[in-house]
C-alpha atoms as a PDB file:
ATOM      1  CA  UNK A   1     -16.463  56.872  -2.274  1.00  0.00           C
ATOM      2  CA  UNK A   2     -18.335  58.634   0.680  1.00  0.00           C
ATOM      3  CA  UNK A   3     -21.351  57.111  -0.729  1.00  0.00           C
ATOM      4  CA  UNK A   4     -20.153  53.649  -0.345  1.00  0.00           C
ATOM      5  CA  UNK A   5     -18.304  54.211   2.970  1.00  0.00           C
ATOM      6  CA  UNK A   6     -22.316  55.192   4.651  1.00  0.00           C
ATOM      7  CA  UNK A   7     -25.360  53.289   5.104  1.00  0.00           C
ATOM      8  CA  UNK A   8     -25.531  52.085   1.655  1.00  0.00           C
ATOM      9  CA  UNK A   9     -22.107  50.606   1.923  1.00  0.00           C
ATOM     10  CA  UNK A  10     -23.407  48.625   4.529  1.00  0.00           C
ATOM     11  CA  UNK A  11     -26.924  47.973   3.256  1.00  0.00           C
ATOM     12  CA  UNK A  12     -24.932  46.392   0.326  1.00  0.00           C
ATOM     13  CA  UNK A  13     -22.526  44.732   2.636  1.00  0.00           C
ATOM     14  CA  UNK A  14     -25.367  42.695   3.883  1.00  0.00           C
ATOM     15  CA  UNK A  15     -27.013  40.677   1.221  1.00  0.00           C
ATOM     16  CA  UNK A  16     -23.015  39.231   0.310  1.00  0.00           C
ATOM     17  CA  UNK A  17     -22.846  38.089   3.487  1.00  0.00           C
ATOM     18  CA  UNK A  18     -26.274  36.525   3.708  1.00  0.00           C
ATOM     19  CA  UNK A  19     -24.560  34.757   0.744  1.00  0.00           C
ATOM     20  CA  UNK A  20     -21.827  33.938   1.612  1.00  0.00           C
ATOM     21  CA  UNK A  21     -23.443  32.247   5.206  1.00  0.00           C
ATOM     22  CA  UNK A  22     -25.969  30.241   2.924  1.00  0.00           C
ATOM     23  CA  UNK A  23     -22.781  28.946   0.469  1.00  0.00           C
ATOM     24  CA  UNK A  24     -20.970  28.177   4.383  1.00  0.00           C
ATOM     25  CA  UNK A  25     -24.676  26.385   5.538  1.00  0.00           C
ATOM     26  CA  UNK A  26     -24.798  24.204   2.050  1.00  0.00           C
ATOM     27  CA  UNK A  27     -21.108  23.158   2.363  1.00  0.00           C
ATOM     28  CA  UNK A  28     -21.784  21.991   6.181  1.00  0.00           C
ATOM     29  CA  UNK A  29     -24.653  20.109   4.853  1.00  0.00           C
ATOM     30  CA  UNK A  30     -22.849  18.661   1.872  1.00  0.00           C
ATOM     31  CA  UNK A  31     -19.709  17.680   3.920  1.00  0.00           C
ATOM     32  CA  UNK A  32     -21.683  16.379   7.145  1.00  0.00           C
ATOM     33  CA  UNK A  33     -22.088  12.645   5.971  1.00  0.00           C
ATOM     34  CA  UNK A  34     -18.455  12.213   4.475  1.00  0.00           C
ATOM     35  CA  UNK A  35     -17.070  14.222   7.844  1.00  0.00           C
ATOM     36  CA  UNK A  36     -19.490  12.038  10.238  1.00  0.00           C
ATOM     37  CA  UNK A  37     -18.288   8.461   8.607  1.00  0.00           C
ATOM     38  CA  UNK A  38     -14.767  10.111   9.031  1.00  0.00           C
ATOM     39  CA  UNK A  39     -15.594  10.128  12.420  1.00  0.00           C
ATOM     40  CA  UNK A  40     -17.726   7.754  13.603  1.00  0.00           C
ATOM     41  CA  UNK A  41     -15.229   4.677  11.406  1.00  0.00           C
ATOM     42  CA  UNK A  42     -11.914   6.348  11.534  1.00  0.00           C
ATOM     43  CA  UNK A  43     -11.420   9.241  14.774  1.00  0.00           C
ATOM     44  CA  UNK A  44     -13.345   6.849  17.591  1.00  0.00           C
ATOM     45  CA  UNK A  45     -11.826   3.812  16.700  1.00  0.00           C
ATOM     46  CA  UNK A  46      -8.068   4.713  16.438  1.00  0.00           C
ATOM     47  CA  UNK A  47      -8.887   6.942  19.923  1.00  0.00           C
ATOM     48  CA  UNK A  48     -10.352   3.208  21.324  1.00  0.00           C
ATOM     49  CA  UNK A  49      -7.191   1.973  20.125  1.00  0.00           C
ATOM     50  CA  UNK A  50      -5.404   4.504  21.459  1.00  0.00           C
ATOM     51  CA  UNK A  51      -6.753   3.892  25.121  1.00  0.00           C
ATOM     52  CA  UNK A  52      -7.327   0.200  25.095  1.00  0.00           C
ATOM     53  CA  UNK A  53      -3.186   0.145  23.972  1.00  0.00           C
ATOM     54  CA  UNK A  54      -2.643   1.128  28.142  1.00  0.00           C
ATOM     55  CA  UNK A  55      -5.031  -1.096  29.472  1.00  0.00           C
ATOM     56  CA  UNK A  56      -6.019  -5.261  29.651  1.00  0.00           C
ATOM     57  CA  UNK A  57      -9.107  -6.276  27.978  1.00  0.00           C
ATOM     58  CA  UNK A  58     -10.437  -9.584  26.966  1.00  0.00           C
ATOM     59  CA  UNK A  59     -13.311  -8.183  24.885  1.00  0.00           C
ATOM     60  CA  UNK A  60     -15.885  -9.060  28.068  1.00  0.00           C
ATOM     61  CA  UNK A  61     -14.829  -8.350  31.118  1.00  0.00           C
ATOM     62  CA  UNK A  62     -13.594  -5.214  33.000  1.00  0.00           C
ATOM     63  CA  UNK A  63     -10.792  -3.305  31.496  1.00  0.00           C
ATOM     64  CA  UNK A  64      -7.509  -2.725  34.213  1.00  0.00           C
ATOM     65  CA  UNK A  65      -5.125  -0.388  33.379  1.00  0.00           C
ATOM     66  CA  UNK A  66      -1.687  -2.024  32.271  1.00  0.00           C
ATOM     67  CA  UNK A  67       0.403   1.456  31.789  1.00  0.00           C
ATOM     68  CA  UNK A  68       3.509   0.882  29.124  1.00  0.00           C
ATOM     69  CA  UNK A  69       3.328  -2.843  29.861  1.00  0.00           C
ATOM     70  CA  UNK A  70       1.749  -3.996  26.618  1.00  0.00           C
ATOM     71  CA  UNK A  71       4.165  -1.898  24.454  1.00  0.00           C
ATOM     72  CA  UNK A  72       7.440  -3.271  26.279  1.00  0.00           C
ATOM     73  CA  UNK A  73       5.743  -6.759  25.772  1.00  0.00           C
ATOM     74  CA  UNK A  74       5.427  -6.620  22.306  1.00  0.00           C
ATOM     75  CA  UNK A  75       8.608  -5.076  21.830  1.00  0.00           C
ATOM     76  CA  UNK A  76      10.269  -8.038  23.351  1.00  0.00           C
ATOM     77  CA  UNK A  77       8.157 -10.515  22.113  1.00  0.00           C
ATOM     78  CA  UNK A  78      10.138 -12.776  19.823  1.00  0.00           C
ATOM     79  CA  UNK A  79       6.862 -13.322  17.560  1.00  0.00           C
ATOM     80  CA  UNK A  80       6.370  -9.790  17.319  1.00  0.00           C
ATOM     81  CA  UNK A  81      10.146  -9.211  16.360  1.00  0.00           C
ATOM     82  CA  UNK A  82       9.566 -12.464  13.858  1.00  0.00           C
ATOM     83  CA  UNK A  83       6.414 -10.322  12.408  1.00  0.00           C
ATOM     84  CA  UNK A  84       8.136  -6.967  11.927  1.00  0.00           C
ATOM     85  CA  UNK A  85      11.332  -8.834  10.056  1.00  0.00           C
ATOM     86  CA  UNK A  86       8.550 -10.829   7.605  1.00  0.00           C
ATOM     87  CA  UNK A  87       7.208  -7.632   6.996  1.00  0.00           C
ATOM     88  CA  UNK A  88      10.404  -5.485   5.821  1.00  0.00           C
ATOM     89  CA  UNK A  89      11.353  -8.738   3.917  1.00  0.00           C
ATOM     90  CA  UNK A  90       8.061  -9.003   2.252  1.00  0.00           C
ATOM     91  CA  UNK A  91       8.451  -4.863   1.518  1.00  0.00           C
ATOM     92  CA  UNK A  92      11.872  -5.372   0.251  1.00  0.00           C
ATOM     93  CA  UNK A  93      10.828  -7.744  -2.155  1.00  0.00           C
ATOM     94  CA  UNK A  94       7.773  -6.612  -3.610  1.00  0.00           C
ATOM     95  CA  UNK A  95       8.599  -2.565  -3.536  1.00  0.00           C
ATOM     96  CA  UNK A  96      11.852  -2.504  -5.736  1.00  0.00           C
ATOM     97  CA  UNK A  97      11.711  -5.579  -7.962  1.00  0.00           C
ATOM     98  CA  UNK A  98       7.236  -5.296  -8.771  1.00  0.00           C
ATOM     99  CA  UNK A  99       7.873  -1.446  -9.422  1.00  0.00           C
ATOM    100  CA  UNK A 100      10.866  -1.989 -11.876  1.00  0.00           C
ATOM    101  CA  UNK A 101       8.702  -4.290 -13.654  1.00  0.00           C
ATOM    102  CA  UNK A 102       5.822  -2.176 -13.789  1.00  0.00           C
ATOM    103  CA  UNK A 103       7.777   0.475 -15.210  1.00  0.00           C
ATOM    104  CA  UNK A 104       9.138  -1.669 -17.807  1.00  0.00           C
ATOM    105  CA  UNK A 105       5.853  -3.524 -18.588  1.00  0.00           C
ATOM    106  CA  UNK A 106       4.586   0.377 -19.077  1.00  0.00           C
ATOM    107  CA  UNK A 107       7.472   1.920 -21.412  1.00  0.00           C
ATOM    108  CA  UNK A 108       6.799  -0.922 -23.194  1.00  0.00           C
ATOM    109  CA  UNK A 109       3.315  -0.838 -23.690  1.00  0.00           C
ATOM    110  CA  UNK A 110       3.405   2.813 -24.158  1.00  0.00           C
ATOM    111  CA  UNK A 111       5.314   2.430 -27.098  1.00  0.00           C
ATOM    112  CA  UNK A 112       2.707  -0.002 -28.862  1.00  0.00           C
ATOM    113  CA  UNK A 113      -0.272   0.376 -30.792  1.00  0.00           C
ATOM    114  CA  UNK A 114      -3.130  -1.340 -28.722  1.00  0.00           C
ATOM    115  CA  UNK A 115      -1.985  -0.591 -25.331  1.00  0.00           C
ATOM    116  CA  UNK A 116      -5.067  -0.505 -23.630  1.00  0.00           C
ATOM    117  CA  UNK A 117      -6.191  -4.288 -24.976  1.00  0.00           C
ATOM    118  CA  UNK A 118      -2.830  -5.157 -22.785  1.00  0.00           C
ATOM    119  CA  UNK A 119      -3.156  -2.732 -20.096  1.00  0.00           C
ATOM    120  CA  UNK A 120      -7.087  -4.387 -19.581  1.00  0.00           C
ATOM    121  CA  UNK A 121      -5.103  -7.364 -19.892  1.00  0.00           C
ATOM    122  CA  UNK A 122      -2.521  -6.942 -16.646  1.00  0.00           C
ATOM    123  CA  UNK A 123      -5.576  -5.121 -14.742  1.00  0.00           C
ATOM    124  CA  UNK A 124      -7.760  -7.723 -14.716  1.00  0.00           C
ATOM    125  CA  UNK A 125      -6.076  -9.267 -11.373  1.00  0.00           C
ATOM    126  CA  UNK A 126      -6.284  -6.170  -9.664  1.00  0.00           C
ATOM    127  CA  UNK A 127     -10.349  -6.697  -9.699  1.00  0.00           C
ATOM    128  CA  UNK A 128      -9.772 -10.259  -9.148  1.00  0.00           C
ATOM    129  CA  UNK A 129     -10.769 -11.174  -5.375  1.00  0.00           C
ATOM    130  CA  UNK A 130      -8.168 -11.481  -3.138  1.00  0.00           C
ATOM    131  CA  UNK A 131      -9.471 -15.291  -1.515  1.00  0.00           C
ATOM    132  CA  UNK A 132      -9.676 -16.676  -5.869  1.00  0.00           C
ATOM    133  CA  UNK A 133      -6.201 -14.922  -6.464  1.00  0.00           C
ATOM    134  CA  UNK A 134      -4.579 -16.237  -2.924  1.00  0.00           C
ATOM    135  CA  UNK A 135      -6.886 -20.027  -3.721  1.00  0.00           C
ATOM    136  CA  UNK A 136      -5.191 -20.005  -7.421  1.00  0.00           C
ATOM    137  CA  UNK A 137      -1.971 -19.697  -6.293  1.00  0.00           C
ATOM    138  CA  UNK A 138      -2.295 -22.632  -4.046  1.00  0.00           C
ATOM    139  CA  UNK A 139      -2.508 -24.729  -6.888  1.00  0.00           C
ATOM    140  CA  UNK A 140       0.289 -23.227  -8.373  1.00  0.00           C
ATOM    141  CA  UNK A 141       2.539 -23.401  -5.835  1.00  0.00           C
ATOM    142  CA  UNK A 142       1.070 -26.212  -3.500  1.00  0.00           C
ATOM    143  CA  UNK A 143       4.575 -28.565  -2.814  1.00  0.00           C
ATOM    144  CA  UNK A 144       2.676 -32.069  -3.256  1.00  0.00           C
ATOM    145  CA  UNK A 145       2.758 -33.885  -6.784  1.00  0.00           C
ATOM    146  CA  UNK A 146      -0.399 -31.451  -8.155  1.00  0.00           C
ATOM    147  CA  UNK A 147       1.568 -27.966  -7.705  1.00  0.00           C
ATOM    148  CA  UNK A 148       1.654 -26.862 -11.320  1.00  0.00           C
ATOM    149  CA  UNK A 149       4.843 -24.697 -10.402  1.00  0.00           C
ATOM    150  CA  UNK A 150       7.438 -28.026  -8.931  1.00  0.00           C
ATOM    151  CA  UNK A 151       5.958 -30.198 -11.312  1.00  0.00           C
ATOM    152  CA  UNK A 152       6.392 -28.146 -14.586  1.00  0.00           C
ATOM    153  CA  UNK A 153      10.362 -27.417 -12.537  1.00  0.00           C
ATOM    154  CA  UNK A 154      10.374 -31.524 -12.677  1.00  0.00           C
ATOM    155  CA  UNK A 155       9.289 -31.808 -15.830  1.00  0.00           C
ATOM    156  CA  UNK A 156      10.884 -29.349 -17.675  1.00  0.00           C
ATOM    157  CA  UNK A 157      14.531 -28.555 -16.340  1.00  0.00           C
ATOM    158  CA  UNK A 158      14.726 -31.913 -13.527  1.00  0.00           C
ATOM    159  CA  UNK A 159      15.020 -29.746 -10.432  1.00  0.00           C
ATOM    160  CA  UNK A 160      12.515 -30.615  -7.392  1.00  0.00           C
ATOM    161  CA  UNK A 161      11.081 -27.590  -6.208  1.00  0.00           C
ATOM    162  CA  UNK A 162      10.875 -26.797  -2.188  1.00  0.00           C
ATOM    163  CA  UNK A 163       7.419 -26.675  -0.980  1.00  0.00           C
ATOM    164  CA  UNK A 164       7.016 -23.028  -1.492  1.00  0.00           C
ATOM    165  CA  UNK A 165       3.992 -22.445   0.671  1.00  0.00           C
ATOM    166  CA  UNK A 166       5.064 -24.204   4.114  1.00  0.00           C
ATOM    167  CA  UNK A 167       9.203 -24.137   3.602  1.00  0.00           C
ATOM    168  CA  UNK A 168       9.702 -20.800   6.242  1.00  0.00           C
ATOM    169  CA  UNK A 169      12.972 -19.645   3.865  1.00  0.00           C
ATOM    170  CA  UNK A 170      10.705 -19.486   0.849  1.00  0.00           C
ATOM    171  CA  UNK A 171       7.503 -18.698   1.694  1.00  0.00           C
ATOM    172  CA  UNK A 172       7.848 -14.594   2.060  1.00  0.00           C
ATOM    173  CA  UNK A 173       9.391 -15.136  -1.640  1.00  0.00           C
ATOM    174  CA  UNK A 174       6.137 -17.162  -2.807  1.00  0.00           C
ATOM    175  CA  UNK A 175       3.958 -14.481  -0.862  1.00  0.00           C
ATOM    176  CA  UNK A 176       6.068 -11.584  -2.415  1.00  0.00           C
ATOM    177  CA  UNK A 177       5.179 -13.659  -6.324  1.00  0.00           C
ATOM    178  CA  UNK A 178       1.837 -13.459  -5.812  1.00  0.00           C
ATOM    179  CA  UNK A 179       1.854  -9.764  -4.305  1.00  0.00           C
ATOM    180  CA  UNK A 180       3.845  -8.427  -7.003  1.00  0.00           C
ATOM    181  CA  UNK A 181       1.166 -10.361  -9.763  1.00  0.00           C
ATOM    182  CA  UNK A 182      -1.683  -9.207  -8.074  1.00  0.00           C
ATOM    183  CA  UNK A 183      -0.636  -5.876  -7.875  1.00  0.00           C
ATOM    184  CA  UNK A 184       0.980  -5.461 -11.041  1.00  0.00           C
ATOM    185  CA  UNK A 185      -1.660  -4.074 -13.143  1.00  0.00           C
ATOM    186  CA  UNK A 186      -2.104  -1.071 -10.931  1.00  0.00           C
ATOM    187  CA  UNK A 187       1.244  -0.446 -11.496  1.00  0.00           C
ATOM    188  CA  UNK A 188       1.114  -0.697 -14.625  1.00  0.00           C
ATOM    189  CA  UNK A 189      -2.002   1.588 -15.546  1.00  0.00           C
ATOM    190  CA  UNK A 190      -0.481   4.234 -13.272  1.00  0.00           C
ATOM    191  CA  UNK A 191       3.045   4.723 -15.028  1.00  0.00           C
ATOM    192  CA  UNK A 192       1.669   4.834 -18.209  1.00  0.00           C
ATOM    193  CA  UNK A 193      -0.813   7.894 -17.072  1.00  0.00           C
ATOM    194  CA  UNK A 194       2.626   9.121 -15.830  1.00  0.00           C
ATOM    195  CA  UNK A 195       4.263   8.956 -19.211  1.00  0.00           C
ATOM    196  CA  UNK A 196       1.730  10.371 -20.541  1.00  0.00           C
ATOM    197  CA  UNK A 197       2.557  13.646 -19.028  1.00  0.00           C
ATOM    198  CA  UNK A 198       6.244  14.069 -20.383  1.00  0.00           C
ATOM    199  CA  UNK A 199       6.369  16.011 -23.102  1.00  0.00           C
ATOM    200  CA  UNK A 200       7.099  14.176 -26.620  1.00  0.00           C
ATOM    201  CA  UNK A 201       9.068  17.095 -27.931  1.00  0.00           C
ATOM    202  CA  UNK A 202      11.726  16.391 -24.764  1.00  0.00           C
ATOM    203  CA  UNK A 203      12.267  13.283 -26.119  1.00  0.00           C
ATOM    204  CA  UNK A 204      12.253  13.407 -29.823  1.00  0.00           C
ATOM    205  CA  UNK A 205      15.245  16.555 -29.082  1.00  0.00           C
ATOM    206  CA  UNK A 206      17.106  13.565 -27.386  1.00  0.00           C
ATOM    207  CA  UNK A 207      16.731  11.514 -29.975  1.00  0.00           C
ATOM    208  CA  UNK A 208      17.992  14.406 -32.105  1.00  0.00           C
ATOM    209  CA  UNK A 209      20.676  14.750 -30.079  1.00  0.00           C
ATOM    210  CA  UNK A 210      21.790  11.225 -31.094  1.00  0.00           C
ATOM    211  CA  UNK A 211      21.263   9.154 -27.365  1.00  0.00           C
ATOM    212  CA  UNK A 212      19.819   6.016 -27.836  1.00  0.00           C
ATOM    213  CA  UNK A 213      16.893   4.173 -26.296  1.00  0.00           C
ATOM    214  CA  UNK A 214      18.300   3.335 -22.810  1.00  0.00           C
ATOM    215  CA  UNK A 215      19.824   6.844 -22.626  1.00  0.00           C
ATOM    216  CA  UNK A 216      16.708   8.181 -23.305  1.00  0.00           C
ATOM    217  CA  UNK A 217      15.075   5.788 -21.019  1.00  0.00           C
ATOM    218  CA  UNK A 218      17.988   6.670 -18.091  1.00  0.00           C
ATOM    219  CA  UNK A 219      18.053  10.688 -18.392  1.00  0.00           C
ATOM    220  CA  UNK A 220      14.727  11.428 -19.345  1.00  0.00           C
ATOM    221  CA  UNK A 221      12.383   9.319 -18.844  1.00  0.00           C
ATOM    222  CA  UNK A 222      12.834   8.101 -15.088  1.00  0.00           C
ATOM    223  CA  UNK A 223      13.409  11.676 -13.724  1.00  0.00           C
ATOM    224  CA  UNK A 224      10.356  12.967 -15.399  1.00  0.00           C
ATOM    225  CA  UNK A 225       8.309   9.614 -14.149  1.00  0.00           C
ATOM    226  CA  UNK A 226       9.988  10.041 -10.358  1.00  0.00           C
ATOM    227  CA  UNK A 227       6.977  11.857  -9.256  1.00  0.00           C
ATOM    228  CA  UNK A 228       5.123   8.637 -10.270  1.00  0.00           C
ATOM    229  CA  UNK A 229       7.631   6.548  -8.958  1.00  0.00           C
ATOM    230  CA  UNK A 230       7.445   8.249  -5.815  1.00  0.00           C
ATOM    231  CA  UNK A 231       3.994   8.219  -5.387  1.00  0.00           C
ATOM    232  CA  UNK A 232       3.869   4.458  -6.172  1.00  0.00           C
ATOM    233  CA  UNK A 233       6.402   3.457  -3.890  1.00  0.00           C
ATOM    234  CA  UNK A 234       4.825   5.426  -0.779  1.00  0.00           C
ATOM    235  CA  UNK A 235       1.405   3.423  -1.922  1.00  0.00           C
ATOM    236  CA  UNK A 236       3.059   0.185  -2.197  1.00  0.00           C
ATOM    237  CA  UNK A 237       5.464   0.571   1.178  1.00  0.00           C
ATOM    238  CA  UNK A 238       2.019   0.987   2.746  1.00  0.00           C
ATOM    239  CA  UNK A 239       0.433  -1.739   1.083  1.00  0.00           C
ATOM    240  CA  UNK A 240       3.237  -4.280   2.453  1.00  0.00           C
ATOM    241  CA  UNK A 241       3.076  -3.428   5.707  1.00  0.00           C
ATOM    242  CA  UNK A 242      -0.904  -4.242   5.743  1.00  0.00           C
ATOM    243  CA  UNK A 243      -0.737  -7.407   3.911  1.00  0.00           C
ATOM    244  CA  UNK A 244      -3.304  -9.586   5.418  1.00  0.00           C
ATOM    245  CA  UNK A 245      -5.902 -10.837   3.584  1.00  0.00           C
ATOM    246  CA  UNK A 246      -3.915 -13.198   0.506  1.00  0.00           C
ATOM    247  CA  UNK A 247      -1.057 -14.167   3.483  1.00  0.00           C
ATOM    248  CA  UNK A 248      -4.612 -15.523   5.454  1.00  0.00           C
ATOM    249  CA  UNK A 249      -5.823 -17.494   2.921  1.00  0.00           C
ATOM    250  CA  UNK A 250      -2.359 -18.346   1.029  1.00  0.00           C
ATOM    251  CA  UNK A 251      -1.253 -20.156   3.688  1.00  0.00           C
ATOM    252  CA  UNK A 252      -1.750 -20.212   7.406  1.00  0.00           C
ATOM    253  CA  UNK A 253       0.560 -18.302   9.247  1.00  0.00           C
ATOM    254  CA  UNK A 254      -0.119 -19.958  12.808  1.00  0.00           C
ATOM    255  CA  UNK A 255       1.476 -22.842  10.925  1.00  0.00           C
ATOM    256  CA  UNK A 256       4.323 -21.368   9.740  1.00  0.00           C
ATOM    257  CA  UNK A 257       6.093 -18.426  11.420  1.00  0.00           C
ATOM    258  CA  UNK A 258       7.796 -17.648   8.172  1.00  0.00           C
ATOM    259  CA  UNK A 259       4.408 -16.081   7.076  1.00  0.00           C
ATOM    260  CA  UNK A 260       3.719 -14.127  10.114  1.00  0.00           C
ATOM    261  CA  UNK A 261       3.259 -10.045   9.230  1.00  0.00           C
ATOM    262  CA  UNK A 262       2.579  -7.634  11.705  1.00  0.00           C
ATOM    263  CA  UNK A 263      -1.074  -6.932  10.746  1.00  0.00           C
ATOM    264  CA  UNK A 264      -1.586 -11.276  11.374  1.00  0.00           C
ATOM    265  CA  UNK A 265       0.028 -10.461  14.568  1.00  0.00           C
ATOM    266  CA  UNK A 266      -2.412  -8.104  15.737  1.00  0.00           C
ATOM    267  CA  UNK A 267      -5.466 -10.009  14.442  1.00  0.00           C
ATOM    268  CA  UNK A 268      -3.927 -13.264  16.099  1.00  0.00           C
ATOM    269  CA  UNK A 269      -3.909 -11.422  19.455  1.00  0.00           C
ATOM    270  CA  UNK A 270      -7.729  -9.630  18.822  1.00  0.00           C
ATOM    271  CA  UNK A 271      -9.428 -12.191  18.003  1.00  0.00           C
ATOM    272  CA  UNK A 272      -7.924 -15.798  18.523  1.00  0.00           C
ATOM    273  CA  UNK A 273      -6.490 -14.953  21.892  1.00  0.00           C
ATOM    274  CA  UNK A 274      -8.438 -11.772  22.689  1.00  0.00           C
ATOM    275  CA  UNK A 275      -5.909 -10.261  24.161  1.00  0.00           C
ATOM    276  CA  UNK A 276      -7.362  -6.768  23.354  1.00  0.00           C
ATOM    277  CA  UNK A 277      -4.721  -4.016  24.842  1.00  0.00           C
ATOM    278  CA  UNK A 278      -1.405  -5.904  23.391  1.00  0.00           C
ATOM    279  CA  UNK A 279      -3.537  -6.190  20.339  1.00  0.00           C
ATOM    280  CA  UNK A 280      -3.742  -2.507  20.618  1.00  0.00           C
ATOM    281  CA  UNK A 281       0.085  -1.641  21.561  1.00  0.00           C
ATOM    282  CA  UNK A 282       0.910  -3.772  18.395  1.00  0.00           C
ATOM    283  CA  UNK A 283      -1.566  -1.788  16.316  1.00  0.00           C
ATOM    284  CA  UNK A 284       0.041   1.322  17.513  1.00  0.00           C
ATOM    285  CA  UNK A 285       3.386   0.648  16.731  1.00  0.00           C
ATOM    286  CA  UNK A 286       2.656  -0.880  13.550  1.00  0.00           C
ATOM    287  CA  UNK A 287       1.330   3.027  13.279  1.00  0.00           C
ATOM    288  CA  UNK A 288       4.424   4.542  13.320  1.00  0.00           C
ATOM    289  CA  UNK A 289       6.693   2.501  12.185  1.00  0.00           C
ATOM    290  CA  UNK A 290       4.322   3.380   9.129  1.00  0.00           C
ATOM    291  CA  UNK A 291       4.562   6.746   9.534  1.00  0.00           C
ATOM    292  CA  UNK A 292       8.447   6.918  10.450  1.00  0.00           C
ATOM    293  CA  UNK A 293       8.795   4.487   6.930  1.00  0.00           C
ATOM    294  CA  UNK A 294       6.312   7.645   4.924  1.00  0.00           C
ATOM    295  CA  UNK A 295       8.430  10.158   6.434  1.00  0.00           C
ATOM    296  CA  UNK A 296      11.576   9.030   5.459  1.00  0.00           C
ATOM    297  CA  UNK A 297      10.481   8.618   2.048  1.00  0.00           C
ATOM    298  CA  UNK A 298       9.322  12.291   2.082  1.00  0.00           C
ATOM    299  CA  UNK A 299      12.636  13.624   3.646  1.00  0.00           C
ATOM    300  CA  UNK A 300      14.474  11.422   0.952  1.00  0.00           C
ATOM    301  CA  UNK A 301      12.266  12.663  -2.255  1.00  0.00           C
ATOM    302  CA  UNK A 302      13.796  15.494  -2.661  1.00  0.00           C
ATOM    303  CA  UNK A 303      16.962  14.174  -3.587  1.00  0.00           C
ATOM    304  CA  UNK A 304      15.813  12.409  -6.790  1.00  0.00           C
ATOM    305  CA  UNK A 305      12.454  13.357  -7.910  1.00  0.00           C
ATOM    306  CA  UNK A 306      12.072  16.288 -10.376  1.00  0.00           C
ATOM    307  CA  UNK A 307       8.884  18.078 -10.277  1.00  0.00           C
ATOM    308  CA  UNK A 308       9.905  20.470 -13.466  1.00  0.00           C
ATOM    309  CA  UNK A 309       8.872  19.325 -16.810  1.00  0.00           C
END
């Protein structure tokens, strides 16, 4: 022990640390690139953001400082209000109702031979572009005489159809169809990863036990799926409060007000009316209303999802 406590010790010591610097060196060369595009796409822009919230800015002239001013405009703005209520309707329709059916759509298919023909099936609009899903669904639910949709309603079961796409009281329900379709195959392919991971013996003992299929389905499959579940619903609250891109080319929200989100909002105020710093403010609240939503769910997880197999 004396031996290794002298110069030895030390003269030991010194080619682990050598290594253990070079292993530190290749890391910090490894992680550079993804830790530089973290900064240089994510860290500067949201501080830009951050600043150009307090100030006025129309993209090309000189910036003046506005203070709170932008916030307490948006926050009064009755478009703004008219975005944020489109958006919680659009997250209360899609969230519950295209979750429940994904979890049904995957008990289902988990219980099948040839699952994965289906499940490639129900994916396929996930890798479907955004503009050909939102441009299909035009068709489908366009309010004239060539809407598939109201003239298969017509033909079928004699009911007229409201124009689904320009009709504000039903367009966030057409929006929400197509979100939950679109979407659905995700779903889908993640629950039945998630059911792969309870245990076939805790089943077959209820089974044993004599509780039938929706029993089963009740008390053991949802609580050993809620970690799933809760991971899916944080993802798709998330996902709702973005929506952008299908709303844009679905139908035109400057238009209709019906279809006006918060994320239209701020790109309405960017770059139509370049009105930079509320742009900002809106961006900024839409931030943590996010975050306030995320941390709710986190607070409330704990009261229904079971972590123990």
């Amino acid at each position: 022990m004396a031996v290794l406590a002298g110069p030895r010790g030390k003269t030991a010591a010194r080619p682990a640390k050598k290594l253990r610097d070079r292993d530190g060196w290749w890391a910090a060369i490894f992680l550079a690139p993804q830790v530089g595009a973290l900064v240089v796409f994510l860290v500067i822009p949201l501080g830009f953001a951050v600043v150009l919230a307090f100030m006025n800015w129309d993209g090309l002239g000189e910036k003046s400082w506005a203070g709170l001013s932008n916030f307490a405009a948006q926050l009064t703005d009755p478009l703004f209000g008219r975005a944020v209520w489109n958006t919680v309707k659009l997250a209360l329709l899609t969230v519950p109702f295209g979750l429940a059916l994904a979890v049904l759509i995957a008990v289902a298919l988990n219980s099948i031979k040839g699952s994965n023909v289906y499940r490639v099936v129900y994916f396929m609009p996930v890798v479907t572009s955004s503009v050909a899903v939102a441009l299909m669904w035009q068709v489908i639910l366009a309010g004239d005489e060539n809407g598939v949709l109201n003239t298969s309603l017509q033909r079928w079961f004699g009911v007229s159809g409201p124009d689904w796409l320009l009709d504000p009281g039903w367009v966030v329900v057409a929006i929400a169809v197509v979100t939950i379709w679109s979407s659905l195959g995700l779903n889908v392919v993640i629950f039945m990863a998630g059911l792969q991971t309870i245990p076939p013996q805790v089943v077959e003992a209820a089974r044993i036990d004599g509780a039938s299929s929706f029993r089963i389905f009740r008390s053991v499959t949802l609580p050993l799926l809620s970690p799933t579940i809760f991971f899916s619903t944080v993802v798709a609250v998330i996902s709702s409060f973005q929506a952008f891109d299908q709303i844009y080319v679905l139908v035109d929200p400057k238009d209709n007000e019906g279809a006006r989100t918060i994320v239209y909002h701020i790109f309405d105020l960017g770059f139509k009316k370049f009105e930079f710093g509320p742009s900002s403010a809106a961006a900024l609240i839409l931030l943590v209303l996010t975050l306030l939503v995320t941390l709710v769910q986190f607070a409330a997880q704990k009261r229904f999802v079971h972590y123990d197999s």
